[in-house]
Protein backbone atom coordinates (compact mmCIF):
# COMPACT_ATOMS: atom_id res chain seq x y z
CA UNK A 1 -1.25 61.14 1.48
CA UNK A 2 -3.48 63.31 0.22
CA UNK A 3 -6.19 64.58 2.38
CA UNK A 4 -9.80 64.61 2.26
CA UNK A 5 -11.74 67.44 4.31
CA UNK A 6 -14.84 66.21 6.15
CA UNK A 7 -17.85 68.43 6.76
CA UNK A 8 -20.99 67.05 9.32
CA UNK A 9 -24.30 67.32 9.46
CA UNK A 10 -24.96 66.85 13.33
CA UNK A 11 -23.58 67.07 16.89
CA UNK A 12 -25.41 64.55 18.27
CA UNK A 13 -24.50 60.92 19.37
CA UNK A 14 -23.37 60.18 16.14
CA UNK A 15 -21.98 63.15 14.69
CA UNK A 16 -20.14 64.39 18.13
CA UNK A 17 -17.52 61.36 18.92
CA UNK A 18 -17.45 61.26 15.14
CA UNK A 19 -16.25 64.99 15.22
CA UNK A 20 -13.67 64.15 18.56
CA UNK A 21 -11.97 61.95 16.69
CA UNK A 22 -11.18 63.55 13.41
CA UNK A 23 -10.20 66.34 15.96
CA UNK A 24 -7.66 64.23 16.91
CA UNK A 25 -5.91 63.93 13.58
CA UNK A 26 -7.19 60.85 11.88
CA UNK A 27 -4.39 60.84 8.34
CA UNK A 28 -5.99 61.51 5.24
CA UNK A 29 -9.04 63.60 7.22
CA UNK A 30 -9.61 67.45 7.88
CA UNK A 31 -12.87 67.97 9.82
CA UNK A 32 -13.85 71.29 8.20
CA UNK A 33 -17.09 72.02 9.22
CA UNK A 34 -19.88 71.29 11.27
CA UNK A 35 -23.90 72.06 11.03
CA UNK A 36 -26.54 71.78 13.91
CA UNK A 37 -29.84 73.02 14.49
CA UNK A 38 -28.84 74.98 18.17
CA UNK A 39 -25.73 76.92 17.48
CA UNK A 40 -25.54 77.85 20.58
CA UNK A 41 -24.90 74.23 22.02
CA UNK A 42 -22.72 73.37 19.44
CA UNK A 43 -20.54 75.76 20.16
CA UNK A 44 -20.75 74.64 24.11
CA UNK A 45 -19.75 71.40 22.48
CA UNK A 46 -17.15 72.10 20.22
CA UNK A 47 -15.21 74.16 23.24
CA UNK A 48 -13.02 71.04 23.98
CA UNK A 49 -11.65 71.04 20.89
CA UNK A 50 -8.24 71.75 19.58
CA UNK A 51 -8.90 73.08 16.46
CA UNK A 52 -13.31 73.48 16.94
CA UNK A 53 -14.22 73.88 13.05
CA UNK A 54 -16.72 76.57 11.94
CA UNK A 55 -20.38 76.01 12.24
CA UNK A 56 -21.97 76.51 9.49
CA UNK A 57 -25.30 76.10 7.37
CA UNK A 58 -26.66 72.94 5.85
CA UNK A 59 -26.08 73.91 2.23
CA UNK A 60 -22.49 75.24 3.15
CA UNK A 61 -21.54 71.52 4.29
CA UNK A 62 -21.06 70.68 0.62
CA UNK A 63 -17.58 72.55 0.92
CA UNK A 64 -15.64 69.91 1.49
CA UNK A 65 -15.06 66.83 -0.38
CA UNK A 66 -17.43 64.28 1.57
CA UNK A 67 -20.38 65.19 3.77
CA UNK A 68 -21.38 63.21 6.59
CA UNK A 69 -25.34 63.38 7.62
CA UNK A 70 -25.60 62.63 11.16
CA UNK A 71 -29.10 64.43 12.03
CA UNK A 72 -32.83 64.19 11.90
CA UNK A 73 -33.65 61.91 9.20
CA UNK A 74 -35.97 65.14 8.44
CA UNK A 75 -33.14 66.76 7.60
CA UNK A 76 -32.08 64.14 4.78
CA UNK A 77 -32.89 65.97 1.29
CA UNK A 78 -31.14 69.62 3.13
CA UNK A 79 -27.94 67.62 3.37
CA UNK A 80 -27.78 64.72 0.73
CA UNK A 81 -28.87 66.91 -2.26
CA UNK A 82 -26.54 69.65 -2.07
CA UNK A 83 -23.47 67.10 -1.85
CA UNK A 84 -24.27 65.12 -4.58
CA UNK A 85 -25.57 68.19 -6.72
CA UNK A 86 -21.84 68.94 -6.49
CA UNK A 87 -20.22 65.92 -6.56
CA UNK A 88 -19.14 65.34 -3.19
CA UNK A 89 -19.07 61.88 -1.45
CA UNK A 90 -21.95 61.79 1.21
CA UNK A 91 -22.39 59.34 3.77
CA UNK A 92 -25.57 59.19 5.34
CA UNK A 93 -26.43 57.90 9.16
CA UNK A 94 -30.23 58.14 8.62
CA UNK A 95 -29.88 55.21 5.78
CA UNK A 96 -33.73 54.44 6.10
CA UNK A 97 -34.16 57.80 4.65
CA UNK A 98 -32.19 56.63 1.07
CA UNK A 99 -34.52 53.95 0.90
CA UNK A 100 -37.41 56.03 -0.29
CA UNK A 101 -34.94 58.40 -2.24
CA UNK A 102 -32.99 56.55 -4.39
CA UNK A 103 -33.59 59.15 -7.04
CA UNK A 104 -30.46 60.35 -5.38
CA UNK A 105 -28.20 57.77 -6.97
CA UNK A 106 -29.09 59.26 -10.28
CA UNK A 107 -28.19 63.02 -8.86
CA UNK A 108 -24.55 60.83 -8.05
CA UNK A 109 -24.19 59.90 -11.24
CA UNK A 110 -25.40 63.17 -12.82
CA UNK A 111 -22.62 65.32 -10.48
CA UNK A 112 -19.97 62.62 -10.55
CA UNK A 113 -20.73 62.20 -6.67
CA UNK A 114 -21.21 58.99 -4.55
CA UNK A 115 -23.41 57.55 -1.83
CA UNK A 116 -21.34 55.51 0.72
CA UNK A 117 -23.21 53.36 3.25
CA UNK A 118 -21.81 52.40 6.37
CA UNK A 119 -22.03 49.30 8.16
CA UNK A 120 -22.98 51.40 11.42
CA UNK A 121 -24.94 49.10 13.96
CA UNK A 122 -24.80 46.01 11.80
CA UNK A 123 -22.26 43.38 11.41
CA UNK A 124 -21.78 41.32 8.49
CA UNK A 125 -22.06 43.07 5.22
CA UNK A 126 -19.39 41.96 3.38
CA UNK A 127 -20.79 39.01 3.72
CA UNK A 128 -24.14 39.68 2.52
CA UNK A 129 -22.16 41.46 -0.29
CA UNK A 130 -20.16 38.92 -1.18
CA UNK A 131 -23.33 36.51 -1.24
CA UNK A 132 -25.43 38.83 -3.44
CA UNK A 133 -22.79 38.63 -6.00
CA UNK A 134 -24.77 35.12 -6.36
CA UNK A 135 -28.68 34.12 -6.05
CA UNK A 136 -29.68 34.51 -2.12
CA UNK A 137 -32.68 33.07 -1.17
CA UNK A 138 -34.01 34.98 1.94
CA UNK A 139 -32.54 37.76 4.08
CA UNK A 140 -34.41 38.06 7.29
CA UNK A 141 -33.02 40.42 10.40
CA UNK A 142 -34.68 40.35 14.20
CA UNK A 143 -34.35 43.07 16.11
CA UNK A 144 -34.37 43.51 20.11
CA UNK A 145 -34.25 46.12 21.89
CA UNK A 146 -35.53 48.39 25.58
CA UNK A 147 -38.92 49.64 25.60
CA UNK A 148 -37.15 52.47 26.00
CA UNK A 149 -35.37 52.80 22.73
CA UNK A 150 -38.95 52.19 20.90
CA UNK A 151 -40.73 54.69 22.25
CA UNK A 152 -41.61 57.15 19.66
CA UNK A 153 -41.24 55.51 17.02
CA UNK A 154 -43.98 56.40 13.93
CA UNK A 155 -45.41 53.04 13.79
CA UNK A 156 -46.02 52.78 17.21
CA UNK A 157 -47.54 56.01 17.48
CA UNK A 158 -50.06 55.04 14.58
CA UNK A 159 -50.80 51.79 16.06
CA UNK A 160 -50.96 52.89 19.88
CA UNK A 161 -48.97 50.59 21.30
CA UNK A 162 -47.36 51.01 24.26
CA UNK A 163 -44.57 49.67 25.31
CA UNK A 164 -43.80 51.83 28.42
CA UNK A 165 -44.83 48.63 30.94
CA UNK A 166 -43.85 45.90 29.23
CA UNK A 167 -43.32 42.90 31.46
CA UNK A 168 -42.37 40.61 28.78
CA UNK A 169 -40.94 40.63 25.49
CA UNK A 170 -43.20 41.92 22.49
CA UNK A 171 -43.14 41.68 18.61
CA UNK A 172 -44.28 45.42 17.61
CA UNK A 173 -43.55 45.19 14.17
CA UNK A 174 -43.00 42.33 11.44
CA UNK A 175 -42.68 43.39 7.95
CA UNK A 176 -40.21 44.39 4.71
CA UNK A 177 -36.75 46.80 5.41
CA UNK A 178 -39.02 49.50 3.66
CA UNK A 179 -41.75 49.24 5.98
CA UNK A 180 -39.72 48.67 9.13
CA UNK A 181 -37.56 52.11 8.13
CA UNK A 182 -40.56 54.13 7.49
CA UNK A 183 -41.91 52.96 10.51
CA UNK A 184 -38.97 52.97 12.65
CA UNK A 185 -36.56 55.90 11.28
CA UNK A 186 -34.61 56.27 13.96
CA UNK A 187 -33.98 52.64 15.17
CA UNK A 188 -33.53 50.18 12.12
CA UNK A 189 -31.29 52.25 9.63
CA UNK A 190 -29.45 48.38 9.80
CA UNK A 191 -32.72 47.27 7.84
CA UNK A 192 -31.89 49.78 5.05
CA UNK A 193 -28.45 49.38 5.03
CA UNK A 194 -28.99 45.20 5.01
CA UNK A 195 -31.48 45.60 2.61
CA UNK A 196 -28.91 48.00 -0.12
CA UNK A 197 -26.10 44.73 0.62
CA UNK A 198 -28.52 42.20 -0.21
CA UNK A 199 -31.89 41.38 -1.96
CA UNK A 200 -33.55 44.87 -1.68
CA UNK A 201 -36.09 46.14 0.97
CA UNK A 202 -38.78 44.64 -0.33
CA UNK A 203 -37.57 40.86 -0.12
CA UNK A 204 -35.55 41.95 3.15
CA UNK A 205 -37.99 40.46 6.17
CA UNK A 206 -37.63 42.28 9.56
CA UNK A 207 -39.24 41.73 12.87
CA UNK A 208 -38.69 43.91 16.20
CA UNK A 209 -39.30 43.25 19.65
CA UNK A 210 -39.53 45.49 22.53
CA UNK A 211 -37.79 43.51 25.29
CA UNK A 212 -37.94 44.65 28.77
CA UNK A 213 -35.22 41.98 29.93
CA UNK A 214 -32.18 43.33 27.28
CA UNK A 215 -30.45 46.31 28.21
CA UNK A 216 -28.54 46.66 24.55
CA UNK A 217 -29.67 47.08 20.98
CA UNK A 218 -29.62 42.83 19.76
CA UNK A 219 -29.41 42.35 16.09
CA UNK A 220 -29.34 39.11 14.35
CA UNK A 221 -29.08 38.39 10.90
CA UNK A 222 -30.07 34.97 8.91
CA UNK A 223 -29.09 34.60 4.79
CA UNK A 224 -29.77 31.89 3.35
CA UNK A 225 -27.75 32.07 -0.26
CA UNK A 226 -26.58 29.91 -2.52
CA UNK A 227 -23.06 30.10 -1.46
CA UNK A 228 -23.74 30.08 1.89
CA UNK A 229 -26.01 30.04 5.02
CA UNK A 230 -25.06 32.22 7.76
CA UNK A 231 -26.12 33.53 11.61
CA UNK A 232 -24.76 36.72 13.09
CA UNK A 233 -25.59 38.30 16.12
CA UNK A 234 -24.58 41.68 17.46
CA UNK A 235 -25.25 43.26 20.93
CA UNK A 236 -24.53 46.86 20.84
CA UNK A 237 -24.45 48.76 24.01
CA UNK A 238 -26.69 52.11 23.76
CA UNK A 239 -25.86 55.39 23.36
CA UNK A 240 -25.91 57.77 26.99
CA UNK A 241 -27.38 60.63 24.80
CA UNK A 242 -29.38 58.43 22.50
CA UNK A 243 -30.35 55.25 23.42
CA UNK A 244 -31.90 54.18 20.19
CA UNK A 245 -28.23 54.62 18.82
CA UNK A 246 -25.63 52.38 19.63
CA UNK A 247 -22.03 53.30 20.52
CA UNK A 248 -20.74 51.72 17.51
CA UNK A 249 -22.47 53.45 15.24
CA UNK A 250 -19.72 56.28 15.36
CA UNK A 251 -16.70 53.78 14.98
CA UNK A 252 -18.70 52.50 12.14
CA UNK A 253 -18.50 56.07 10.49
CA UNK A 254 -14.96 56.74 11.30
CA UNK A 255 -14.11 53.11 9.74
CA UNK A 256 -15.89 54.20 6.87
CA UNK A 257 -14.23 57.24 6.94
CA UNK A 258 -10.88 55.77 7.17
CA UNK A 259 -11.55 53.44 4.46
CA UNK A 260 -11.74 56.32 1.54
CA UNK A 261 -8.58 57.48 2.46
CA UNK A 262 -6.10 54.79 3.78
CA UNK A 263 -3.68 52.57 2.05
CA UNK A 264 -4.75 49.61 3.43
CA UNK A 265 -8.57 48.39 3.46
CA UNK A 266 -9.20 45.67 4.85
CA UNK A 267 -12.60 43.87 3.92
CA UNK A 268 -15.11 44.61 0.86
């Protein structure tokens, strides 16, 4: 097999376990290099590694054959454009930040490079592929999650609401996957990444509740297609460092990692 290296933008609760476990000698997968904003730290947390890869700057990430963005969706242009300006495969965490740019599909195509989304906190989009390949007729995804993994968040900021003393459940936002990722960029990248499987952000409906009485990230899906109608509901448990990630959202980027490189794939 031949191998792919792996460079990441991020050492956060994302980018870290990601980085762990292609430590640990995934097949087909070199981590080569990491990037972070506090060198210092992320050399604190790269000391338990067996081989710790070199930290390096944003633009140097490009290196290796596929870039992973795990940072401040800020940070999205610094990372994304050098990768596919040399035709590098970049996956992006912070997919609410594509939304706005998909410019950057052109750059792919320009370079020869490629934009792969992963599933991360979702569940379900093959399915939603699969059904796109047909007419769909609605796409709608509720969101539930603690106060505390709201808090923040742009739109709620703008529209001063608080949701620090909730007692009961609250609808803070209802809207299109465009407006729920600008408003939300570090909490709905599933609306983006729903929205790119199936009928486009601005036909994709979200709504998000702060719930006081759920202590993990609740997503549920509805599509109603012309192939099929379908229900799916995940409960992620939250990140300890982040808890507006979930823990899956890592496994989801190591699947997707695996995926480019293995012999087997198993789903679309």
């Amino acid at each position: 097999m031949v191998s792919k290296t792996v460079a990441i933008a991020g050492l956060g609760a994302i980018g870290l376990p990601l980085a762990r476990a292609l430590d640990l000698r995934v097949p087909g997968l070199e981590l080569v290099a990491v990037a972070c904003h506090d060198r210092a730290k992320g050399v604190a947390r790269l000391a338990g590694f067996v081989s710790p890869p070199p930290i390096v700057d944003l633009d140097e990430l490009a290196q290796a054959d596929i870039v992973v963005e795990a940072a401040p969706a800020a940070l999205f242009d610094k990372i994304a454009v050098p990768a596919l300006s040399a035709g590098k495969i970049f996956i992006p965490a912070s997919v609410g930040a594509l939304l706005p740019r998909m410019h950057l599909v052109k750059l792919a195509v320009a370079n020869g490079g490629r934009i792969v989304v992963p599933t991360g906190a979702l569940l379900g989009l093959d399915a939603v592929r699969a059904a796109a390949e047909g007419p769909i007729h609605s796409v709608t995804l509720e969101t539930r999650k603690p106060p505390r993994g709201l808090m923040g968040a742009p739109y709620l900021v703008k529209h001063r609401i608080d949701v620090s003393e909730l007692t009961e459940p609250q609808l803070v936002f209802e809207g299109n996957a465009l407006e729920a990722a600008t408003g939300f960029p570090a909490n709905v990248n599933v609306a983006a990444a729903l929205a790119l499987a199936g009928v486009g952000p601005a036909r994709t409906k979200v709504r998000i509740w702060a719930d006081p009485f759920v202590d993990r990230n609740i997503h549920t899906v509805e599509v109603d297609a012309e192939a099929a109608h379908f229900v799916m509901t995940i409960r992620n448990v939250p990140s300890d460092e982040n808890p507006k990630t979930g823990r899956i959202t890592p496994l989801s980027m190591l699947a997707c990692l695996r995926g480019l490189t293995s012999p087997l794939k198993v789903g679309s």
